[in-house]
Structures are given as C-alpha cells and as structure tokens.
Protein backbone atom coordinates (compact mmCIF):
# COMPACT_ATOMS: atom_id res chain seq x y z
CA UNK A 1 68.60 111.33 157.41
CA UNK A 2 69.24 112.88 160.98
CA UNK A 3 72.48 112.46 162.65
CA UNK A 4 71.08 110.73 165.44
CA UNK A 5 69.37 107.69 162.79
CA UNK A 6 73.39 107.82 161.09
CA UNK A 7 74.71 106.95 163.95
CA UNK A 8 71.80 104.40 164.84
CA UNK A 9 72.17 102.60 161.28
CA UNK A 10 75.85 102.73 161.35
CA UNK A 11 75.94 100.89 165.34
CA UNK A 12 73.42 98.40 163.61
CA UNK A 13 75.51 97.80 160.43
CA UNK A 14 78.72 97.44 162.87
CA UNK A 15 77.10 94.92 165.17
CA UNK A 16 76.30 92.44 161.96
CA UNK A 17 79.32 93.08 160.24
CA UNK A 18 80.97 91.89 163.67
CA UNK A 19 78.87 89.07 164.03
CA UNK A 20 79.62 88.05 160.46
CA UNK A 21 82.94 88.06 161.45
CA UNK A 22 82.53 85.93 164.58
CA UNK A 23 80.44 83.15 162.55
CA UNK A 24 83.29 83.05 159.99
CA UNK A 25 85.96 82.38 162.41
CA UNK A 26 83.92 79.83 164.31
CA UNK A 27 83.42 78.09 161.07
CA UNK A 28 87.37 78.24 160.80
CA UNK A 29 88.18 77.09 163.86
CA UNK A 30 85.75 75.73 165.70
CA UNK A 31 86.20 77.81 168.36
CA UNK A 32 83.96 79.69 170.33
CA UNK A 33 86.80 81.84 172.07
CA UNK A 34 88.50 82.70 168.74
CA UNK A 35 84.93 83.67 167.56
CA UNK A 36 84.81 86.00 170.57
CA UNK A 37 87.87 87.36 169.70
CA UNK A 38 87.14 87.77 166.13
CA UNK A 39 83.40 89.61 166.96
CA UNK A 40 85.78 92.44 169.28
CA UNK A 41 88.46 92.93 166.67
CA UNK A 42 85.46 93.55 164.36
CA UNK A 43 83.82 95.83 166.66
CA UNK A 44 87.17 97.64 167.02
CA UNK A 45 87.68 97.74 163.13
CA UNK A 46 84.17 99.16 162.94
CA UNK A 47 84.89 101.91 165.16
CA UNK A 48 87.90 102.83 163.41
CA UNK A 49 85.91 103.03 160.11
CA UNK A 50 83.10 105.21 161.88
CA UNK A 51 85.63 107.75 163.44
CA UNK A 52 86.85 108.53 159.51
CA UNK A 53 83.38 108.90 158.38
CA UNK A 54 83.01 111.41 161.41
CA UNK A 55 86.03 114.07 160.40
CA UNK A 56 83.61 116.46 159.41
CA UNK A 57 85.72 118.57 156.54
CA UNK A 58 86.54 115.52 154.07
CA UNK A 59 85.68 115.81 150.24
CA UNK A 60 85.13 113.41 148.17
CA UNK A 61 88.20 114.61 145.88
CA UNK A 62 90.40 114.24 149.04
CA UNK A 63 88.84 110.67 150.13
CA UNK A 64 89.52 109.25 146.86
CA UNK A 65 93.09 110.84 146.37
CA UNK A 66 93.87 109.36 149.33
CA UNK A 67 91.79 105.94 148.99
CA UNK A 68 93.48 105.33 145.57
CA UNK A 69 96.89 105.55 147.39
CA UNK A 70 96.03 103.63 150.16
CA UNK A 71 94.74 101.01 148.34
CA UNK A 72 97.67 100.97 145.69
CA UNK A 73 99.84 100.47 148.91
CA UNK A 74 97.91 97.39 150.18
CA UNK A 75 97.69 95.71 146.88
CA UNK A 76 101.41 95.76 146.87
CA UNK A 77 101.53 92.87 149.56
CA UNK A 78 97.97 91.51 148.54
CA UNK A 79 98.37 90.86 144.85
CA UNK A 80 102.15 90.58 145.05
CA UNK A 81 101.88 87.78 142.60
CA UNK A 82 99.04 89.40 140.47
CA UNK A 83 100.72 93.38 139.46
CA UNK A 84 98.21 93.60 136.61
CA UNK A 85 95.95 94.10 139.58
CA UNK A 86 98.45 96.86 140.79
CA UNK A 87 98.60 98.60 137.49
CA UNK A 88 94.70 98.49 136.99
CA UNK A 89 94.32 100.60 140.30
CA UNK A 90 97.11 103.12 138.53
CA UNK A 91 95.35 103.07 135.39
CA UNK A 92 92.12 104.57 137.33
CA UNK A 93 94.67 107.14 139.19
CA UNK A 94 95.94 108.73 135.86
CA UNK A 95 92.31 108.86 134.77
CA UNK A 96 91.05 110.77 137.76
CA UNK A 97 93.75 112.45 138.19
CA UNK A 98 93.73 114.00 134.58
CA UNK A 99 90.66 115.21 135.28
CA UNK A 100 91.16 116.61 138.68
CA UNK A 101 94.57 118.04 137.45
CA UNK A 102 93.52 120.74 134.58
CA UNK A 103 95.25 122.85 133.50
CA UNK A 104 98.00 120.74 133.41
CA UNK A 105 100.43 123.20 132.01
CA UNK A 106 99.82 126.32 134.54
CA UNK A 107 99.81 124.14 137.25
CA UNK A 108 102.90 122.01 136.12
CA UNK A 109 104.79 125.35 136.77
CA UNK A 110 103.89 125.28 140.41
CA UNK A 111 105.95 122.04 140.75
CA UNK A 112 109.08 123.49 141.14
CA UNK A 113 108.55 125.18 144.42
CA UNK A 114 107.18 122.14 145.87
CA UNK A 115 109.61 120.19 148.07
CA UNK A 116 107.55 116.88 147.86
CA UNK A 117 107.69 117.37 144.19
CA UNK A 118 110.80 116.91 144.04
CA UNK A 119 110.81 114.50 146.72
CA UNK A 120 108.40 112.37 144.89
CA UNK A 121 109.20 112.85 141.24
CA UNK A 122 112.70 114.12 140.80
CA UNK A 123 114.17 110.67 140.87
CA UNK A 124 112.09 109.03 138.45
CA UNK A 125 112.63 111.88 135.83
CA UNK A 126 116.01 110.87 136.34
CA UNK A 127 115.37 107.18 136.32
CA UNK A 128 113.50 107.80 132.66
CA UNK A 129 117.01 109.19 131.47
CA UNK A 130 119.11 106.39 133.08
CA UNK A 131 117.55 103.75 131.23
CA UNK A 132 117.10 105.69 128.25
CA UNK A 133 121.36 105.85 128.11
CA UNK A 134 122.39 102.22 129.23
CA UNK A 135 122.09 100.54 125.81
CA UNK A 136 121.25 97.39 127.82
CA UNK A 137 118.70 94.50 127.10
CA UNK A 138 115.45 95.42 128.02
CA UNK A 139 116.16 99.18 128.90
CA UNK A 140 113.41 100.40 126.76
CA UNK A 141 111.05 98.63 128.99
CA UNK A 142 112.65 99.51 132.05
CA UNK A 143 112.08 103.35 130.84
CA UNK A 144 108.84 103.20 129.79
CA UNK A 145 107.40 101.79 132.87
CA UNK A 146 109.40 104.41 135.00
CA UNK A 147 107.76 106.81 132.57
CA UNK A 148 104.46 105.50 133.17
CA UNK A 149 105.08 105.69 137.32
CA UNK A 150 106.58 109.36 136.81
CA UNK A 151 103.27 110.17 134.83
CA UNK A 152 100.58 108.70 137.50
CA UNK A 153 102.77 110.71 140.51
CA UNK A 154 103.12 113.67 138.50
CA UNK A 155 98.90 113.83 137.97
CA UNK A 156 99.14 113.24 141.57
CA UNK A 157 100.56 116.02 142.18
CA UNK A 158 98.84 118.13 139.84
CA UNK A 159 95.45 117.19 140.84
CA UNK A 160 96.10 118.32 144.33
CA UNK A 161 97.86 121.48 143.62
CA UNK A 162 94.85 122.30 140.75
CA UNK A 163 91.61 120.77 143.45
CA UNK A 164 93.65 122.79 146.34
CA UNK A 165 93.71 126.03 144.16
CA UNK A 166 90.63 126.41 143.05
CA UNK A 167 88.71 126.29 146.71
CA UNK A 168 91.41 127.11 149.33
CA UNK A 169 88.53 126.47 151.91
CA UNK A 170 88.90 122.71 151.38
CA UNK A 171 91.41 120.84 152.72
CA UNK A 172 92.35 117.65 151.21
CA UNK A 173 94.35 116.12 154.06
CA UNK A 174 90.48 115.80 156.25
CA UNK A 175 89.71 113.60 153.45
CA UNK A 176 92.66 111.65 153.10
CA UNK A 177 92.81 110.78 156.33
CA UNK A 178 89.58 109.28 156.75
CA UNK A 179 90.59 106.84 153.96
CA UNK A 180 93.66 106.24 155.30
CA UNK A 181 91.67 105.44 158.56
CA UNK A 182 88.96 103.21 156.41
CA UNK A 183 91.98 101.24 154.73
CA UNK A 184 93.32 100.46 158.35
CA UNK A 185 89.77 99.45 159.41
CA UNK A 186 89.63 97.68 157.00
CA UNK A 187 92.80 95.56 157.54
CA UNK A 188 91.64 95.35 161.07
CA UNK A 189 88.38 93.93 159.86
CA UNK A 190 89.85 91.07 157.44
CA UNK A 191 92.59 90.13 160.45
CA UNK A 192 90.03 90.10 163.19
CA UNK A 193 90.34 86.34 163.56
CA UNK A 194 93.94 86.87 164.21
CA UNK A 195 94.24 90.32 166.17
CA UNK A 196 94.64 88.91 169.31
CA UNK A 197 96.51 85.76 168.48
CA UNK A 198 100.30 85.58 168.78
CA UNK A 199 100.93 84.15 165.24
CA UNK A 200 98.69 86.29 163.02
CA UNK A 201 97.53 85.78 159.28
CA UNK A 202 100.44 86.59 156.50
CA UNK A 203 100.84 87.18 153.10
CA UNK A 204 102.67 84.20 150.80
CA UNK A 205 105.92 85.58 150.64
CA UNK A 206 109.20 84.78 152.00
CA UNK A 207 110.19 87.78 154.16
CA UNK A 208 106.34 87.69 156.15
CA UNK A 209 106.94 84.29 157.26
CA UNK A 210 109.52 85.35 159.96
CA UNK A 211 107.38 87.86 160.88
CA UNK A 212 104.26 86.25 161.59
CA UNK A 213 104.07 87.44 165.41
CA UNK A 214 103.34 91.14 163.50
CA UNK A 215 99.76 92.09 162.44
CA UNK A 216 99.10 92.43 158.14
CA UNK A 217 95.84 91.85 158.14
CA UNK A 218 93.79 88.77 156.88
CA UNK A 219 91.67 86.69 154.69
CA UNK A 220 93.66 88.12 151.67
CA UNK A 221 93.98 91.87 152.74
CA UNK A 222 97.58 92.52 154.01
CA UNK A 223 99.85 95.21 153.95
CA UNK A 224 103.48 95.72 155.84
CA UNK A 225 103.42 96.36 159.69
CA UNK A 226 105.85 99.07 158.99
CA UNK A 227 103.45 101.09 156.23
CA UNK A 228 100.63 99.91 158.46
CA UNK A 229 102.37 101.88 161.10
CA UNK A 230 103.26 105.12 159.06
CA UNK A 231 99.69 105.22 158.04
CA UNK A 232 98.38 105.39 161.52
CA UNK A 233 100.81 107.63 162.72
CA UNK A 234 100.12 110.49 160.23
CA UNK A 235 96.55 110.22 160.33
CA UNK A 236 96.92 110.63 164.11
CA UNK A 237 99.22 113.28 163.76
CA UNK A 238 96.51 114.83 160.85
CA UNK A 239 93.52 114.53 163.52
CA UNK A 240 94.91 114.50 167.05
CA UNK A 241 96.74 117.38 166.31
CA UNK A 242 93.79 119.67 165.33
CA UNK A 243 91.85 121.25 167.93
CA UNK A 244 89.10 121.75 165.14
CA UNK A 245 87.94 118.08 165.46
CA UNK A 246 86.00 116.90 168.78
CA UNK A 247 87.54 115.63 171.85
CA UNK A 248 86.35 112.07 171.58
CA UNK A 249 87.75 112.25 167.91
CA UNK A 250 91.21 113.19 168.79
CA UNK A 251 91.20 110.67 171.70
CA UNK A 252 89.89 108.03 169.39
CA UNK A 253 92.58 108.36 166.83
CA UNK A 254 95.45 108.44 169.84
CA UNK A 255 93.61 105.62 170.88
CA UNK A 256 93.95 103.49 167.39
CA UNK A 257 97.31 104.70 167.52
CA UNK A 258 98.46 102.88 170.62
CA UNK A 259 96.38 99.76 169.03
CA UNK A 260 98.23 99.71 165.77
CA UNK A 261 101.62 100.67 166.90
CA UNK A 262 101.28 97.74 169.01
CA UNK A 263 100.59 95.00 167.15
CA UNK A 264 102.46 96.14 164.34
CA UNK A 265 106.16 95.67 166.48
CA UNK A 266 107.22 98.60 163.79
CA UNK A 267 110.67 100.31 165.52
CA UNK A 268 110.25 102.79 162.64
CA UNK A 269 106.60 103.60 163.50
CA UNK A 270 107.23 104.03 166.96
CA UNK A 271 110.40 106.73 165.84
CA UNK A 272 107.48 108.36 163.50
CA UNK A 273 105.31 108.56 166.94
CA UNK A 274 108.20 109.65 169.14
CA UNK A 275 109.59 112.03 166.78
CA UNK A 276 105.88 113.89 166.18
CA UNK A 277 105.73 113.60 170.04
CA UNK A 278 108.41 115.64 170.87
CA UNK A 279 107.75 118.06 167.64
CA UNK A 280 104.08 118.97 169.02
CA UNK A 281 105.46 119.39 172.31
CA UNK A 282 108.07 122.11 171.17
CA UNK A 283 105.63 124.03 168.96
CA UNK A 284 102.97 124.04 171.65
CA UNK A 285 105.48 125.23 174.20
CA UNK A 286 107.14 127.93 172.56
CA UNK A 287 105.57 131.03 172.98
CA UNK A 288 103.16 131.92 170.89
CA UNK A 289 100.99 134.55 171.93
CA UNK A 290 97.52 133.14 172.67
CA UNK A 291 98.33 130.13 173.33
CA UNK A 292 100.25 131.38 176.54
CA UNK A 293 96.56 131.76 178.85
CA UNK A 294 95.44 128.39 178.14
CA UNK A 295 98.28 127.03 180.88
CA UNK A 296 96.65 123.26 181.10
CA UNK A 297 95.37 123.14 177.83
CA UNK A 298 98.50 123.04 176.74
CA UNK A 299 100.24 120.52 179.30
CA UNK A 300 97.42 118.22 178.21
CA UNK A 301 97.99 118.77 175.06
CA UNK A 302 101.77 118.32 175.15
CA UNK A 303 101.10 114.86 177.78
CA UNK A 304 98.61 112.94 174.83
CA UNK A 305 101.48 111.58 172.57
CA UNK A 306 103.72 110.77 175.09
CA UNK A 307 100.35 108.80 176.84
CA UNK A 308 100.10 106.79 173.64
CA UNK A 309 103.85 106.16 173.48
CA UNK A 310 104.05 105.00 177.11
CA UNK A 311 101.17 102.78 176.31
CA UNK A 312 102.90 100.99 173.30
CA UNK A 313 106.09 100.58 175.51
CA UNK A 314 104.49 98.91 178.27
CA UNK A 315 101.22 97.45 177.38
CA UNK A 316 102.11 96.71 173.93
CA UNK A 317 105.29 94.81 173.99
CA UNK A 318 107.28 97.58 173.24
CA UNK A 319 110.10 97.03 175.47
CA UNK A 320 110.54 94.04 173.57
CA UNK A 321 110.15 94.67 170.18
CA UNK A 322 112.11 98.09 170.07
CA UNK A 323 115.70 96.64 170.58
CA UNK A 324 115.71 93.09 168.70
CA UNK A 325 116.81 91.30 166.23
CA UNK A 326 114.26 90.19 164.09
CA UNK A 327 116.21 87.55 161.96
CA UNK A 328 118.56 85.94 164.16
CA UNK A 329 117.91 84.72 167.64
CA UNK A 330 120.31 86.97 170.17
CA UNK A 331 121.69 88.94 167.09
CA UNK A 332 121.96 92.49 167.37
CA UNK A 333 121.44 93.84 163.75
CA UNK A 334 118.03 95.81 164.69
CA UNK A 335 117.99 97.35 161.19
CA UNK A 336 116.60 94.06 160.04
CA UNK A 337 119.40 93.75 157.36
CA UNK A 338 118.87 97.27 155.88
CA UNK A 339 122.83 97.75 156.25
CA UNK A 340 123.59 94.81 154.53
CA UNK A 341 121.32 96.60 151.54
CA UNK A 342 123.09 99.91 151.77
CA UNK A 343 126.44 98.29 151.55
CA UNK A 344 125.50 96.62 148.71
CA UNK A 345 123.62 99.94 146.73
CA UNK A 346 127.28 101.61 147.32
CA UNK A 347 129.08 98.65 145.39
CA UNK A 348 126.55 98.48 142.67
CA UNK A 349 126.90 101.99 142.30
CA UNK A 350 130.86 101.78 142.51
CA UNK A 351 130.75 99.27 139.86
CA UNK A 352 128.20 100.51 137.63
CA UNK A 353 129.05 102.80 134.57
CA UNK A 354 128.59 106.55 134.25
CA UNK A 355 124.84 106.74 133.32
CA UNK A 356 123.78 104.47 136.05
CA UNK A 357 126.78 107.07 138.50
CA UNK A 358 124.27 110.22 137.57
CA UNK A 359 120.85 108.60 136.48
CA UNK A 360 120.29 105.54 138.77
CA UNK A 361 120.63 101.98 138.61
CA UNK A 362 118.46 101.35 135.11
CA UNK A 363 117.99 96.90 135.72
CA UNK A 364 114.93 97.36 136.52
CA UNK A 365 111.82 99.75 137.16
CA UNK A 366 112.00 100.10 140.77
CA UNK A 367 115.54 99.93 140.95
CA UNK A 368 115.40 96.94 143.28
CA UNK A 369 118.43 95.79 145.51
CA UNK A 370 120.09 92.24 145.35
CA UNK A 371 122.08 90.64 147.92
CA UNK A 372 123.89 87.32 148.41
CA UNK A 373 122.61 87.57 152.19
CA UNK A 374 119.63 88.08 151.39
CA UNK A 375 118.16 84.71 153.71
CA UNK A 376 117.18 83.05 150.42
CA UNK A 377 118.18 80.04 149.48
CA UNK A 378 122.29 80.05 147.80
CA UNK A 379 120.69 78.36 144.37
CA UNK A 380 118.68 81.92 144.44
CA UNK A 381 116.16 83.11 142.95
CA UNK A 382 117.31 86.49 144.59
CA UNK A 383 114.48 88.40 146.46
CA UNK A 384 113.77 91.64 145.28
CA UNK A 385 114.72 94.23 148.14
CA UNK A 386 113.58 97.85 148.74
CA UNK A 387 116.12 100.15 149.69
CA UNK A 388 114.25 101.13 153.55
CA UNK A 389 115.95 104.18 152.92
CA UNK A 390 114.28 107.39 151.12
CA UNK A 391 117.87 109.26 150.89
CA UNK A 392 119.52 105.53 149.60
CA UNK A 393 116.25 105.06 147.79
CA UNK A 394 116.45 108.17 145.96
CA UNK A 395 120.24 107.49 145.08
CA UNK A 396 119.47 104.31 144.16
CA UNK A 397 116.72 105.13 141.57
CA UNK A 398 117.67 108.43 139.98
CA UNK A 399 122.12 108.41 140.88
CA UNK A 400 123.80 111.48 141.70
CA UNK A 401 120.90 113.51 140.63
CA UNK A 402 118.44 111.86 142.29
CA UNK A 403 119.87 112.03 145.62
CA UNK A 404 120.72 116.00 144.81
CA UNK A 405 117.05 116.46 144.05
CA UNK A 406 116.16 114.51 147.22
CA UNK A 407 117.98 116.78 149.19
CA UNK A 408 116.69 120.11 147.72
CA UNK A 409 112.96 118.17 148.81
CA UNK A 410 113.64 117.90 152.03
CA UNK A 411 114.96 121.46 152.07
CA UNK A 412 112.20 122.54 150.63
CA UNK A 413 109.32 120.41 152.74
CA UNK A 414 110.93 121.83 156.13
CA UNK A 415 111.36 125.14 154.67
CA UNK A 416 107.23 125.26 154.20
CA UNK A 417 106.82 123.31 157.18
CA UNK A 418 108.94 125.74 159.74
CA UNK A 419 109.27 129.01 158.24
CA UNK A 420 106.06 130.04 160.41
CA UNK A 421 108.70 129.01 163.51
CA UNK A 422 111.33 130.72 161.86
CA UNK A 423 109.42 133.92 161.43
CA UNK A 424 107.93 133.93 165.24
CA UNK A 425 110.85 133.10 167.20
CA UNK A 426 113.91 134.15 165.54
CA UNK A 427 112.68 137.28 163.93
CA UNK A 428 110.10 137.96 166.33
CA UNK A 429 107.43 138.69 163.63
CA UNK A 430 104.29 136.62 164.80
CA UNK A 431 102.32 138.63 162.41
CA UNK A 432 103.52 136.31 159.53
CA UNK A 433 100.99 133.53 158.11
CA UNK A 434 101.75 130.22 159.08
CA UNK A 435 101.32 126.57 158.16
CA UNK A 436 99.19 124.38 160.32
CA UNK A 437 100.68 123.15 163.42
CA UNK A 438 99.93 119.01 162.08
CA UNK A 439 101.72 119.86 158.74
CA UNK A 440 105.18 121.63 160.86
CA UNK A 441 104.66 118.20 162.94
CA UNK A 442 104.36 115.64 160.30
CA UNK A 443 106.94 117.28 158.46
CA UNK A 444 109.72 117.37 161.08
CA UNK A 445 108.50 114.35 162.37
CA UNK A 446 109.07 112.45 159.15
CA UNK A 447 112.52 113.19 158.89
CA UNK A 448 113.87 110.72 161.02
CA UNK A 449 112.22 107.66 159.68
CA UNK A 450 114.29 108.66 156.06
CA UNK A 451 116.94 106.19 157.82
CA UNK A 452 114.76 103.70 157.77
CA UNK A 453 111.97 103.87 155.38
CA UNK A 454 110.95 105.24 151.72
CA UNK A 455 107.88 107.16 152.81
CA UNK A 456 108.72 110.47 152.11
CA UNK A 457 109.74 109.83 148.28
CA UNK A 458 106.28 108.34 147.48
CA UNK A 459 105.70 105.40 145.12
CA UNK A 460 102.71 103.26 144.99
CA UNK A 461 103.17 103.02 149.34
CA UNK A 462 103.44 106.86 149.29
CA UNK A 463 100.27 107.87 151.12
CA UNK A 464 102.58 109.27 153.83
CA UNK A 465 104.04 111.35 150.93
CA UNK A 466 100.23 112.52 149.60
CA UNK A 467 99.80 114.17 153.06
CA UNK A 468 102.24 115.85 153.40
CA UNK A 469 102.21 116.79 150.11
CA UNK A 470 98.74 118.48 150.59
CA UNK A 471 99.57 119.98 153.58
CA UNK A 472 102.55 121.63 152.37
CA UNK A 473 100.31 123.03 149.07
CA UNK A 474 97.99 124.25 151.30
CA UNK A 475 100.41 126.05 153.58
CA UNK A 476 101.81 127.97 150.04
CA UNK A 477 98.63 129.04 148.67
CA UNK A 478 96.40 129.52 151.82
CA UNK A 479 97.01 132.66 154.17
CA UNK A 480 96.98 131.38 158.02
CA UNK A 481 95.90 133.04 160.55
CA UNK A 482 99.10 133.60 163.39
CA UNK A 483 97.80 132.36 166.67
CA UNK A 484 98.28 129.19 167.54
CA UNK A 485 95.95 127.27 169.76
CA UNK A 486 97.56 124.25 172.10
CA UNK A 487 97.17 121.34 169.34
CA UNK A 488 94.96 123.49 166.60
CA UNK A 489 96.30 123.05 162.87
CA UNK A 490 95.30 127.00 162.20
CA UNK A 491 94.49 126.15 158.88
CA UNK A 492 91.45 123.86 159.53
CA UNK A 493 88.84 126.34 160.05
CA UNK A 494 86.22 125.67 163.28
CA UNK A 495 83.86 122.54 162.93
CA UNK A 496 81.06 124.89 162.39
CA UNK A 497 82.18 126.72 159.61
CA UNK A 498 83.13 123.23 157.76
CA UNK A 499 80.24 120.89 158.22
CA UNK A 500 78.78 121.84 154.75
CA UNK A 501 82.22 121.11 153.02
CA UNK A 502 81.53 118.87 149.90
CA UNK A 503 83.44 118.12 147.08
C-alpha cells in the first residue's frame, strides 16, 4: 500500500467513524446541534489518532509497552468497580514483559543505576517488607499483592532496559508516545458527544461528580483530567521537542496540547506545560555550538510552548481554572484538599509502629489515605485517597526507606537528564555525549508536579514514569552526538534514516 492510498483509507475510515459518532449522539439526544458537535470532536479524535500512527520511528515493542500502561491507567477510572479487569491487563504485562525482559538476571543488575528504578520500585520492595513485619490481620495479603505490583514494574523495567540494549537504534519513547496519543484519541472519541458541552460525561464515583465541568471521556472510557493532562504533556514534550519529526507533526501535537490542557482545567498539567516551557527555552538558549547560526530557528523554537500556554490561559479558561477552589464556592484551598491528605499521612505515620516508621503504612496494598474530611458522608464508608504527592506517596508506601530511595531517584533521573548541561557549560567540555534535549526537558520539567501528583513513582497510572524511564535508559547506553539543534532530541536519528524501524 502507497502512502498516498494510507492516508486516503485512513481520511475515509475517519469520516465514518465521525459520522458514527454523530448518529449515536443524535439518537441520544435528539439533537441535531449536539450531533454536529459530536461528528467535530470525532474528527478531532481522529486526527489525534492519525498523527501517532504518523511518528515514523515507533516499534511495535515500544507501542505496546506503552499501550499496556496507558490502558492500565484508564481502566483505573473505567472499571473502578470491576479490578479483576485491572489485574487481567497486568496479568498480560508480566507475560510480555517476561519475554521482552531476558535475561532477567544480567539485566536486573542494570537496575541499580537507574534513577526511575528506584523511583518506581524502591518503595514497593519496601512495602513487601512492611507488611511482611506488622503481624496484622490480613498482612499476608496485603504483601503478596504488593509483591505481585513490584513484580509487573520490575519486568517493566527489565523489558525496556533488555529491548533498549539489544538495538540501541530503536527508541522506545517514538512508540510509546503514539499510544499514549491513540489512548487520548481515543478518550476524545468516546467523549465526543460531550467535548464541547459544559457538563461533560463522568465516571460513577463520588469525587468526578464535582468535577463534571472537566473532560474524562465518555460512553464508559474515562480517565482523570489530571493523568489525561500529564499524558498529553509528555507526549508533546516527546514529539514537539524533536526536530526529527515534521513540522506539521510538531505543530499538531502543540496543537492537541492546547486542546487537552483546556478542557481538562488540570493546574498540575498546566505546571507540567509551564515548567517544560521554560526548560526548552533554557537549553535552546544556552550556547551550544551549532545551534548559535540558526538565530530564528531558535526564537521560534523557544516562542511554541509559551504559544500553547498563552492559548490555554486565554482561550481555554485558564484564567479561571488556575486559581480556584474546586470544592467550595469562594474557598481558597487550590490544592483540592491534598493538604488535608498530607496532614493526615504525617499523623498516621506518627502514630503507627516501627515497621510501618521504616517500611510504609502495610493496611492496605496501595497504601491508601483516610480522612474524616474527606466530603463523604460522617456515617462513612471512607473514600480511598491517593496521596497527589510522589515524595508523600513514596513515604507513604515504603516509610523512611521509601522516601530515602525516592530521593536517590530523583537524584539519579536529573543526574542522566543534565549531566550533558553540566558537562557543556560548567566544564566547558561540549565534546561529551549527551542525552536528548526532550528527555533533559521532561525530566526537569517533571519535577515540579512531585507536589502535586504521583507520576514520577509509576504504578498502574505511571505512563509518565515509562517515558522517562526509556529516555533515561537510552541516554546511559546510547552515545549522543554533542550538537544540539534548536528543539532536536540528538538521540532520534533523521526521519530518513528511521522510516524502516520495525520491531
């Protein structure tokens, strides 16, 4: 098949997918604007699903790494009620992964040097001990499914260290992206009848029904605006940052960007935006050999982000969104309660006994928080609360240790992420191989939304994690080149040279 009958069949297959959609909605509602509505959000979903096929440079291995983890992180909020579903999608995980991950042994030592290794799996080795020490009902349990989340994560990991190693030509992160890009189509696609709307489609659970003027998708595909958000953000940071990929291609994924951030209202996605914003902007700037002739390359390359962020501020309600109080009508809590949680991980911690001090609160699995305040009802039940934290969340989960090992992580991540900086400017010695300019973004970029979220410690949402995780095992066992081109990630090499990349 030719490109030009792809693209032909794919326009045709987007054009009766959307009208599908529009026939649907009319049959909901009646209406023939809503059906109007529903046939463009389709059309826009279909575009964003045709832009990941396009990133010429995927492999299979990397689509379905990265599909298996974006689809663990939507099932979270889709078959909240049904795990078994949840657990079936981790039980085909540790199967691929297995395979993908020999040998398991030589490249288990590998691990150690990894900062999202230890950002990932450090806390639920420690978690496995915790409940293995508090002689409390149901502990056993508690340890063996932490043992059974450390061993999916751990394959994970494996299986992109081993895939990575044996052809450092591939890139996994291409491929990842695009399915992070198909999952977001794809919630685009099932919410179409609601994109535009002011009250949009929600999961059945307590905490999405104050949030129903935020996007999560529709007929029975939903994820949280705030992981909706992160996944955008570093897929756009993974392609828009990459001179390697076409012009329309980086302007397409700035452009779903701006659409996503915006009817998501996520104040942490927007900091994720911001913050890879003004990291792009300082490695671009500084000099860098090269990269100093190409004068308005650059500036245009420095203006994008700050384009898309403008956008979301203005156009997309960001002004508004940004600064309240989600909960309570004139509050001023814009953490959304997340200090309330904190408080209350410090006094469970306080009160808890010396096992739970050094290994992590051992109740339950995921080491979930509850809080009087919690906006249930007095009589309870209690909801089940993340931590919105990854330094908390680590704490929480794997005690003392666990936040130790969260901190080495980080160290570790930023160390991979800007030693190429550290090397150029400080020690003047641009000869040194360095990462690719997305991977020093996303990394630094990251750090800020720790406050707020648990995406760089992984977990069935950790997709965020997986990319980063690739692009810092890529940046260990692949030589770079030294230039730097205005918005290039050196380690993608040109289109050209990648169009016959398979598995």
């Amino acid at each position: 098949m030719t490109r030009r009958t792809a693209i032909t069949a794919g326009a045709a297959a987007a054009v009766v997918l959307a009208i599908l959609a529009a026939v649907l909605e009319h049959g909901r509602t009646g209406s023939l604007s809503e059906s109007a509505e529903a046939f463009a959000g389709a059309v826009i979903a279909c575009g964003v699903a045709g832009l990941a096929v396009s990133l010429r440079g995927s492999t299979l291995r990397g689509v379905v790494i990265g599909g298996l983890f974006t689809l663990a992180g939507v099932l979270t909020w889709t078959s909240t009620q049904r795990p078994i579903v949840i657990w079936a999608v981790l039980g085909v995980e540790v199967v691929v992964f297995a395979v993908w991950s020999r040998p398991w042994l030589r490249n288990l030592r590998e691990l150690p040097a990894l900062g999202g290794a230890w950002l990932g799996l450090s806390y639920w080795v420690f978690g496995v001990l915790g409940a293995l020490f508090v002689m409390r009902s149901g502990h056993l349990t508690v340890a063996a499914q932490r043992l059974a989340y450390l061993g999916v994560f751990t394959l994970a990991v494996l299986a992109v260290v081993a895939v990575t190693g044996r052809d450092r030509r591939k890139d996994l992160s291409i491929g990842m992206a695009a399915a992070i890009l198909v999952g977001i189509g794809a919630l685009l696609y099932f919410g179409a009848g609601s994109l535009f709307d002011e009250l949009h489609a929600i999961p059945d659970s307590a905490s999405a029904r104050v949030m129903r003027n935020r996007f999560w998708g529709g007929t029975g595909v939903f994820y949280h605006p705030n992981s909706l958000a992160g996944l955008v953000v570093i897929a756009a940071v993974r392609v828009g940052f990459d001179r390697a990929f076409a012009a329309w291609q980086r302007l397409g994924v700035a452009v779903t960007a701006a659409l996503v951030l915006s009817i998501s209202d996520s104040r942490t996605g927007f900091v994720f935006a911001a913050a890879a914003a003004l990291a792009h902007a300082v490695v671009v700037l500084l000099p860098k050999g090269p990269a100093e002739e190409r004068g308005r390359a650059r500036w245009v390359a420095v203006a994008m982000p700050f384009v898309v962020l403008a956008a979301v501020f203005t156009i997309g309600g960001g002004s508004t969104f940004l600064f309240r109080d989600r909960f309570t009508d004139g509050g001023s809590d814009v953490t959304s309660g997340r200090t309330d949680t904190w408080r209350q991980v410090w006094v469970d911690w306080q009160h808890a006994g010396w096992a739970e001090k050094t290994f992590g609160d051992a109740r339950t699995s995921r080491a979930v928080v509850h809080r009087d305040n919690d906006g249930a009802p007095k009589e309870g039940p209690r909801r089940d609360l993340n931590t919105d934290n990854a330094a908390v969340g680590a704490f929480r989960r794997g005690g003392v240790l666990g936040a130790i090992g969260f901190l080495i992580g980080v160290a570790l991540l930023l160390w991979h992420a800007l030693r190429g900086l550290w090397y150029a400017v400080i020690l003047r010695r641009p000869d040194v191989a360095q990462p690719a300019v997305w991977f020093t973004v996303g990394a630094a970029a990251a750090v800020p939304t720790i406050m707020t979220e648990d995406w760089v410690i992984g977990g069935t949402n950790g997709a965020i994690w997986l990319v980063l995780l690739a692009g810092e095992v890529r940046s260990r066992q692949r030589a770079e080149p030294s230039a730097v081109v205005p918005g290039q990630s050196p380690s993608t090499e040109p289109a050209a040279g990648r169009q016959g990349a398979t598995a």
